[in-house]
N, C-alpha and C. Protein backbone atom coordinates (compact mmCIF):
# COMPACT_ATOMS: atom_id res chain seq x y z
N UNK A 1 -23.40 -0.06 0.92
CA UNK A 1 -22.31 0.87 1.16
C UNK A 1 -21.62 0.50 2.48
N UNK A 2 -19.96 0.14 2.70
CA UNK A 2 -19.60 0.00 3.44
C UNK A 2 -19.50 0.73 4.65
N UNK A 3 -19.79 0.61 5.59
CA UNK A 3 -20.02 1.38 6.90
C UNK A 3 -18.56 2.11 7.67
N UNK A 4 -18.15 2.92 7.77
CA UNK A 4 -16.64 3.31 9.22
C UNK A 4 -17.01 3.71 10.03
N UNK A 5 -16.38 3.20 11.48
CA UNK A 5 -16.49 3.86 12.70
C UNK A 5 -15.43 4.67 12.96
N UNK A 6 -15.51 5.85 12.89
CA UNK A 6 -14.01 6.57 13.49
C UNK A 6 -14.74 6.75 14.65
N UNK A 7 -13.68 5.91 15.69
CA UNK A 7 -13.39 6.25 17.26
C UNK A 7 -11.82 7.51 17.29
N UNK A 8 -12.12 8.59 17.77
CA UNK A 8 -11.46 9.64 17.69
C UNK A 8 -11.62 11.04 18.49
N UNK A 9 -11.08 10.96 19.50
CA UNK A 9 -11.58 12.46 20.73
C UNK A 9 -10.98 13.55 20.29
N UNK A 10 -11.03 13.91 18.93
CA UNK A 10 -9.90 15.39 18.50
C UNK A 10 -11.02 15.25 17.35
N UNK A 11 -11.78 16.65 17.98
CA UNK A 11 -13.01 16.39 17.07
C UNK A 11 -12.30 17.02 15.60
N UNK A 12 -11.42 17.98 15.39
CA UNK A 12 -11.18 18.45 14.31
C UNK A 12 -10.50 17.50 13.17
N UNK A 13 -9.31 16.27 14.13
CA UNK A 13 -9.28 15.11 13.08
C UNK A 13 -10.65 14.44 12.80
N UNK A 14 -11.60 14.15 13.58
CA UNK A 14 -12.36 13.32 13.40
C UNK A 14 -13.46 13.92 12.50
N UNK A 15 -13.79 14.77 12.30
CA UNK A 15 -14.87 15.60 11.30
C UNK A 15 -13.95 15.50 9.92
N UNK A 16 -12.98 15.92 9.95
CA UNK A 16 -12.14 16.32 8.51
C UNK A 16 -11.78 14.60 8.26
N UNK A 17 -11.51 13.79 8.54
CA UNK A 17 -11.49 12.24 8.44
C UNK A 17 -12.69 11.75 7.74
N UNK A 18 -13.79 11.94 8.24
CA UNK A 18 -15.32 11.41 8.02
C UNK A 18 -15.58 12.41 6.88
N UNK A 19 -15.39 13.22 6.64
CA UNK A 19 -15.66 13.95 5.13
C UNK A 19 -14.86 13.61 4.26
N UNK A 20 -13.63 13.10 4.43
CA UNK A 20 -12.72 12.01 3.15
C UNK A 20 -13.42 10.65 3.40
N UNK A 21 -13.44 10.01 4.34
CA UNK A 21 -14.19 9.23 4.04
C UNK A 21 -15.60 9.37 3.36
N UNK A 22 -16.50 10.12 3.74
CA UNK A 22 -17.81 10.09 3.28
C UNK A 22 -17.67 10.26 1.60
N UNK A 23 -16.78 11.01 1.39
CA UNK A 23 -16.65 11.39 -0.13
C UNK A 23 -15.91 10.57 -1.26
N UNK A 24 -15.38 9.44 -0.55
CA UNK A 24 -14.85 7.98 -0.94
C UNK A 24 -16.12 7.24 -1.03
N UNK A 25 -17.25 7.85 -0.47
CA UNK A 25 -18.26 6.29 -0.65
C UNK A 25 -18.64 6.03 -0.15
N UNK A 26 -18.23 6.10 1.38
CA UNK A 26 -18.38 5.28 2.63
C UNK A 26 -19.69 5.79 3.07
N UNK A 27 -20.18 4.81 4.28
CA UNK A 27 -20.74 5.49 5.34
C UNK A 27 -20.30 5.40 6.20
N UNK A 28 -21.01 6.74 7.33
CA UNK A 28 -19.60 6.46 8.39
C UNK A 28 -20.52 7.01 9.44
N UNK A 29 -19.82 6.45 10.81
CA UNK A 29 -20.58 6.90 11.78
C UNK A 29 -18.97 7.42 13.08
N UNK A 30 -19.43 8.22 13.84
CA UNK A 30 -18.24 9.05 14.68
C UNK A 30 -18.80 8.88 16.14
N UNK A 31 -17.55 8.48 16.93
CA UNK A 31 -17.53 8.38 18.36
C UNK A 31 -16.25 9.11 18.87
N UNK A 32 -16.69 10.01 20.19
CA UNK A 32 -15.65 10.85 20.68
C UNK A 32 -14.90 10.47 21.78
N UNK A 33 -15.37 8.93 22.05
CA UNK A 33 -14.58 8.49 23.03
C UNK A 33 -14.56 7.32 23.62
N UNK A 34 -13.95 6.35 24.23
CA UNK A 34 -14.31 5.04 24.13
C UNK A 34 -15.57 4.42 24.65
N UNK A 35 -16.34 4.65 25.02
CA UNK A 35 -17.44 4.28 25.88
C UNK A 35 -18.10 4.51 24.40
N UNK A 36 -18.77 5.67 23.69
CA UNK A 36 -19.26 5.87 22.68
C UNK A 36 -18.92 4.94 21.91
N UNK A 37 -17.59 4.57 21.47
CA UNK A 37 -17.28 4.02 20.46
C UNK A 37 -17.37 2.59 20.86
N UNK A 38 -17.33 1.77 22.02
CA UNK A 38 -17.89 0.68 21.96
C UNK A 38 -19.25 0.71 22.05
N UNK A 39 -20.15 1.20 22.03
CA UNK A 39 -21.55 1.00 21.90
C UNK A 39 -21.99 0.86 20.81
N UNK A 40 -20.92 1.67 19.77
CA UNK A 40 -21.60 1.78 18.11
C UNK A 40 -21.30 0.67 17.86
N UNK A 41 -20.08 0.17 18.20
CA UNK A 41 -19.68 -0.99 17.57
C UNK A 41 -20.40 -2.23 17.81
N UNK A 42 -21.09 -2.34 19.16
CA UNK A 42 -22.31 -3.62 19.16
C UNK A 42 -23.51 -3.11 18.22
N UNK A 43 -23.59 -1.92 18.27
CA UNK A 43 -25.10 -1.64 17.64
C UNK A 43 -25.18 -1.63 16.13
N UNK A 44 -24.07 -1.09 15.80
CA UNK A 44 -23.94 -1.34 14.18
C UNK A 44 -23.09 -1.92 13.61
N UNK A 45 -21.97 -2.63 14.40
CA UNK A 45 -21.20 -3.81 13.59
C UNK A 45 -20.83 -3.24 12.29
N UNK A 46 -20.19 -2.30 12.33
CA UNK A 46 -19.60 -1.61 10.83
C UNK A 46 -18.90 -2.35 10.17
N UNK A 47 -18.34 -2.05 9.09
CA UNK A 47 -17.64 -3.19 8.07
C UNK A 47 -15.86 -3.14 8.74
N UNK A 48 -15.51 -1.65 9.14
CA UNK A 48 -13.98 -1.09 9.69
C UNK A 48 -14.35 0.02 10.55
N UNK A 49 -13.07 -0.23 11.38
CA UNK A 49 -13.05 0.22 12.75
C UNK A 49 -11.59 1.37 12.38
N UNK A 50 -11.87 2.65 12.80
CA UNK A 50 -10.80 3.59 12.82
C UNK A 50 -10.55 4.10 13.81
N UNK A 51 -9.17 3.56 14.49
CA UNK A 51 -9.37 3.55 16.46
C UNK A 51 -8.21 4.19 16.70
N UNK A 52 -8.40 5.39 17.73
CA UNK A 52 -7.49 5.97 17.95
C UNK A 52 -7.21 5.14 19.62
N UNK A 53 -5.86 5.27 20.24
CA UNK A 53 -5.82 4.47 20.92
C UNK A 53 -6.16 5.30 22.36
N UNK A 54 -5.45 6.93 22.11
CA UNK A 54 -5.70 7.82 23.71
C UNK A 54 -6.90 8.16 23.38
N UNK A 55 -8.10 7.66 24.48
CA UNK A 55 -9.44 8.20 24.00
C UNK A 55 -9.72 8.37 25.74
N UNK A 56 -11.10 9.23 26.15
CA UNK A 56 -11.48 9.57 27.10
C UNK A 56 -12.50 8.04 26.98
N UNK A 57 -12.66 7.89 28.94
CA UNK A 57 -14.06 7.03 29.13
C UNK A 57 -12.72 5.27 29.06
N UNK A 58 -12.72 5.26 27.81
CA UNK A 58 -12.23 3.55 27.84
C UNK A 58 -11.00 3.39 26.57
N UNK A 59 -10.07 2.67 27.06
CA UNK A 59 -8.59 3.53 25.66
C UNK A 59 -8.91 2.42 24.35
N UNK A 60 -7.98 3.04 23.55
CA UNK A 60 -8.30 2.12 22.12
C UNK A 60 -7.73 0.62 22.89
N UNK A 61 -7.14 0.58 23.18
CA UNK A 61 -6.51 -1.41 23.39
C UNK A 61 -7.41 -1.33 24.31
N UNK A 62 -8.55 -1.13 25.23
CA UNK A 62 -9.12 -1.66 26.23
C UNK A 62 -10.67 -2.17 24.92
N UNK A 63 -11.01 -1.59 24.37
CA UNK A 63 -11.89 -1.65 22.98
C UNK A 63 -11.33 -2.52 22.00
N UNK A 64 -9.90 -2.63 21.66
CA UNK A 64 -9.29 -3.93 20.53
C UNK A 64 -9.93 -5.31 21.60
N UNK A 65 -9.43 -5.22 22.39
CA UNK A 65 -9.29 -6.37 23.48
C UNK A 65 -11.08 -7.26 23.85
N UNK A 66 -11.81 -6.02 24.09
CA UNK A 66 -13.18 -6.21 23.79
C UNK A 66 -13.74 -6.67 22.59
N UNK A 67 -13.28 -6.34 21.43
CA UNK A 67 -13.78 -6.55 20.23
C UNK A 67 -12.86 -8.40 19.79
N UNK A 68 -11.88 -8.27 20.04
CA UNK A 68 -11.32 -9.67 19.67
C UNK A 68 -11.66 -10.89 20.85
N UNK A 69 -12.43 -10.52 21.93
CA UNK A 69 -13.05 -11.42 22.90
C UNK A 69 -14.47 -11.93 22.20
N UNK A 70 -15.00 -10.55 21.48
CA UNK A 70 -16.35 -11.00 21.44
C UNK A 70 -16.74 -11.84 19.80
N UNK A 71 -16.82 -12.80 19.63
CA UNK A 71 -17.38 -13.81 18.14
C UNK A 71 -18.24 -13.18 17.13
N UNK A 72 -18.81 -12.05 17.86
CA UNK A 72 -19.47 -11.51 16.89
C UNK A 72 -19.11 -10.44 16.00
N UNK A 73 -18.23 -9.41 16.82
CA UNK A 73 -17.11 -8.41 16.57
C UNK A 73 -15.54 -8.34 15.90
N UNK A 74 -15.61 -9.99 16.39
CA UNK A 74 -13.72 -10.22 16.45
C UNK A 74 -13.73 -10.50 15.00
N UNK A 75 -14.11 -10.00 13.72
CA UNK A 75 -13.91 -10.35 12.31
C UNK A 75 -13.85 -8.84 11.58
N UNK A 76 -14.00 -7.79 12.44
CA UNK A 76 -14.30 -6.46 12.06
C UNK A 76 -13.09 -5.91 11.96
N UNK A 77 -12.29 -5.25 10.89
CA UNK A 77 -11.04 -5.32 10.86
C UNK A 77 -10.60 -3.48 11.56
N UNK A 78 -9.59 -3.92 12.63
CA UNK A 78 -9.27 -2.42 12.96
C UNK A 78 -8.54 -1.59 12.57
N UNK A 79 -8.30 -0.67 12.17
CA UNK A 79 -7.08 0.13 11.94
C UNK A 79 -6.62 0.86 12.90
N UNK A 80 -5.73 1.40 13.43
CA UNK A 80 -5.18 1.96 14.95
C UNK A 80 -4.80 3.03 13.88
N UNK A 81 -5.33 4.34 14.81
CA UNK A 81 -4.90 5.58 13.99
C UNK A 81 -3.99 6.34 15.45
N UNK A 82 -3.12 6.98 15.38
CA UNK A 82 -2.66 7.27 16.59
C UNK A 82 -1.39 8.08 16.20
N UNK A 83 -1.03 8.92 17.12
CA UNK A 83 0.16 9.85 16.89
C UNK A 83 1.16 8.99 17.97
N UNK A 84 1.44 7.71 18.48
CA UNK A 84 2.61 7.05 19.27
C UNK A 84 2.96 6.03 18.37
N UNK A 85 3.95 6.71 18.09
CA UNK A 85 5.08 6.33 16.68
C UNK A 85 6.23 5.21 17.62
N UNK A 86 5.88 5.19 19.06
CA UNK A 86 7.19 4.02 19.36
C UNK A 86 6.72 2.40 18.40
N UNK A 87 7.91 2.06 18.43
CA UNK A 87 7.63 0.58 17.53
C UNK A 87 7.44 -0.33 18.21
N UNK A 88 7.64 -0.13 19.80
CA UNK A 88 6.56 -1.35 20.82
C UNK A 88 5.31 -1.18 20.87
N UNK A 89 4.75 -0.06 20.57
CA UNK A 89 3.50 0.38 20.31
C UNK A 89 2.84 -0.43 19.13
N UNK A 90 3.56 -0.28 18.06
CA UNK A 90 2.99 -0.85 16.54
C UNK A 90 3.12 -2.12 16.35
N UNK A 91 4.07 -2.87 17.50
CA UNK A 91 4.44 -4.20 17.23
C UNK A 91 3.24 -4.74 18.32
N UNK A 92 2.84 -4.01 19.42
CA UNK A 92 1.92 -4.54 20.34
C UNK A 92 0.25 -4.77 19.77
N UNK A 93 0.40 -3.72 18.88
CA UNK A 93 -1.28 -3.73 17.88
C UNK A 93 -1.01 -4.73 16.90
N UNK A 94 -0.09 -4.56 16.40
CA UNK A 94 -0.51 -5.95 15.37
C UNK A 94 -0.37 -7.16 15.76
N UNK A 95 0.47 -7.24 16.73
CA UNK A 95 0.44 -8.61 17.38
C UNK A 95 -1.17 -8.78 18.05
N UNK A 96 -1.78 -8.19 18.49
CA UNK A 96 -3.12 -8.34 18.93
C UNK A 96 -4.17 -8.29 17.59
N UNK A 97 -4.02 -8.07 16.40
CA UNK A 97 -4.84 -7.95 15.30
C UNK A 97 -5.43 -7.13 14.62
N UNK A 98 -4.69 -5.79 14.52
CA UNK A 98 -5.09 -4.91 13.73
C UNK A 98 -4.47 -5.24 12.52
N UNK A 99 -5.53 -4.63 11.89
CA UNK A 99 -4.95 -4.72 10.11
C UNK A 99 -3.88 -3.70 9.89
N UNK A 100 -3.88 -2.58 10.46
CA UNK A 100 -2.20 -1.68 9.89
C UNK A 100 -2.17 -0.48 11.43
N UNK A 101 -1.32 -0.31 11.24
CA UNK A 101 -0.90 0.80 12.57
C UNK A 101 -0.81 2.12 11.74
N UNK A 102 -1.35 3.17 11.56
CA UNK A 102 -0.73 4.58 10.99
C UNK A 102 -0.65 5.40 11.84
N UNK A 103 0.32 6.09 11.90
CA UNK A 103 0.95 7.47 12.84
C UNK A 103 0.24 8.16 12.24
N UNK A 104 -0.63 9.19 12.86
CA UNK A 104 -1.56 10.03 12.13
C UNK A 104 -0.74 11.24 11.66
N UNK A 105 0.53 11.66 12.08
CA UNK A 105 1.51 12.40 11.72
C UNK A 105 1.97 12.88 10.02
N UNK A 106 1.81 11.37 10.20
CA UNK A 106 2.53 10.59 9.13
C UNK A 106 1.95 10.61 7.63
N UNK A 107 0.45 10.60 7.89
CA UNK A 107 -0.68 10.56 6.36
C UNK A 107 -1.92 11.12 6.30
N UNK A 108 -2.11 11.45 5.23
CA UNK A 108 -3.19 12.59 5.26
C UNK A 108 -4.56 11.40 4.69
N UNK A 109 -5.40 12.39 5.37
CA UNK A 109 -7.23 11.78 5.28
C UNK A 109 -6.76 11.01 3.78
N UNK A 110 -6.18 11.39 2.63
CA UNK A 110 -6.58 11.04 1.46
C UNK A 110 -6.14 9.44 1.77
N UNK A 111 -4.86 9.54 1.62
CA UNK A 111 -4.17 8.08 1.85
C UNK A 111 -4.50 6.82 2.95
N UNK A 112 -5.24 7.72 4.05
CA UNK A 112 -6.10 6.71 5.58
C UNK A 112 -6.96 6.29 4.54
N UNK A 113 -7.57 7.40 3.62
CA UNK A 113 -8.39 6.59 2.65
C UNK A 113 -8.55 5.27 2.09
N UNK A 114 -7.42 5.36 1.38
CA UNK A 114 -6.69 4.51 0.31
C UNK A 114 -6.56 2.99 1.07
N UNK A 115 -5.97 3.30 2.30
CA UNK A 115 -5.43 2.11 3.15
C UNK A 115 -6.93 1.20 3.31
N UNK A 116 -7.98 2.38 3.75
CA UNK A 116 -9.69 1.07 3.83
C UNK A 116 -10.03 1.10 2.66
N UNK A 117 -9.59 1.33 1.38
CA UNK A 117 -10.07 0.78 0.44
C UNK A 117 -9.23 -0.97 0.05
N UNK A 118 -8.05 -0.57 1.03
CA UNK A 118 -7.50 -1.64 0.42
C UNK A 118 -8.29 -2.84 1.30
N UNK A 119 -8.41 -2.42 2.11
CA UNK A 119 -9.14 -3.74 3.83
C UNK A 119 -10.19 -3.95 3.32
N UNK A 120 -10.73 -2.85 2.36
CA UNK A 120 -12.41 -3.56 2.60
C UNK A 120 -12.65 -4.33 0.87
N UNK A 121 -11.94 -4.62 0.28
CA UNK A 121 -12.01 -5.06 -1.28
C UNK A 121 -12.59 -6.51 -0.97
């Protein structure tokens, strides 16, 4: 069973996220803030990464940046979940290697769904 990390400090997205995910299949594990969420990510090397970018402790691009340095990590595909809808924002994550940018505004748990079903096939 494929593994998710939602990195996410808004515990009410992040609980209601991990129960669409969990109920898709997944397994999933939850971090409330960047320090947390890079630790899971050495310790359990999940299959996808669900990264919000304003996080307490260490921000989502200080964690992309970490993860695409390290050979062991840098194949783990990220998704940037985030409510900063500027398009230097979305052009700056994918240029660094995330698999898709979503405005969390923008789509509901079902469809964030849909999007790691498509990453992880």
């Amino acid at each position: 069973m494929p593994k998710i990390l939602i990195i996410e400090d808004d515990k009410f997205s992040r609980e209601m996220m991990a129960r669409k995910v969990v109920a898709a299949g997944f397994e999933v594990s939850q971090a409330a803030d960047g320090e947390q969420g890079m630790e899971l990510i050495k310790k359990e090397k999940p299959d996808l990464i669900l990264l919000d970018l304003v996080l307490p402790k260490l921000s989502g691009k200080d964690i992309l940046s970490a993860i695409k340095q390290n050979k062991e990590l840098n194949s783990i595909p990220v998704v940037v979940l985030s409510n900063l809808d500027q398009m230097e924002d979305k052009d700056e994550m994918l240029k660094s290697g995330v698999v898709d940018y979503i405005v969390k505004a923008h789509f509901t748990p079902t469809e964030i769904v849909e999007r790691i079903k498509k990453f992880l096939k």
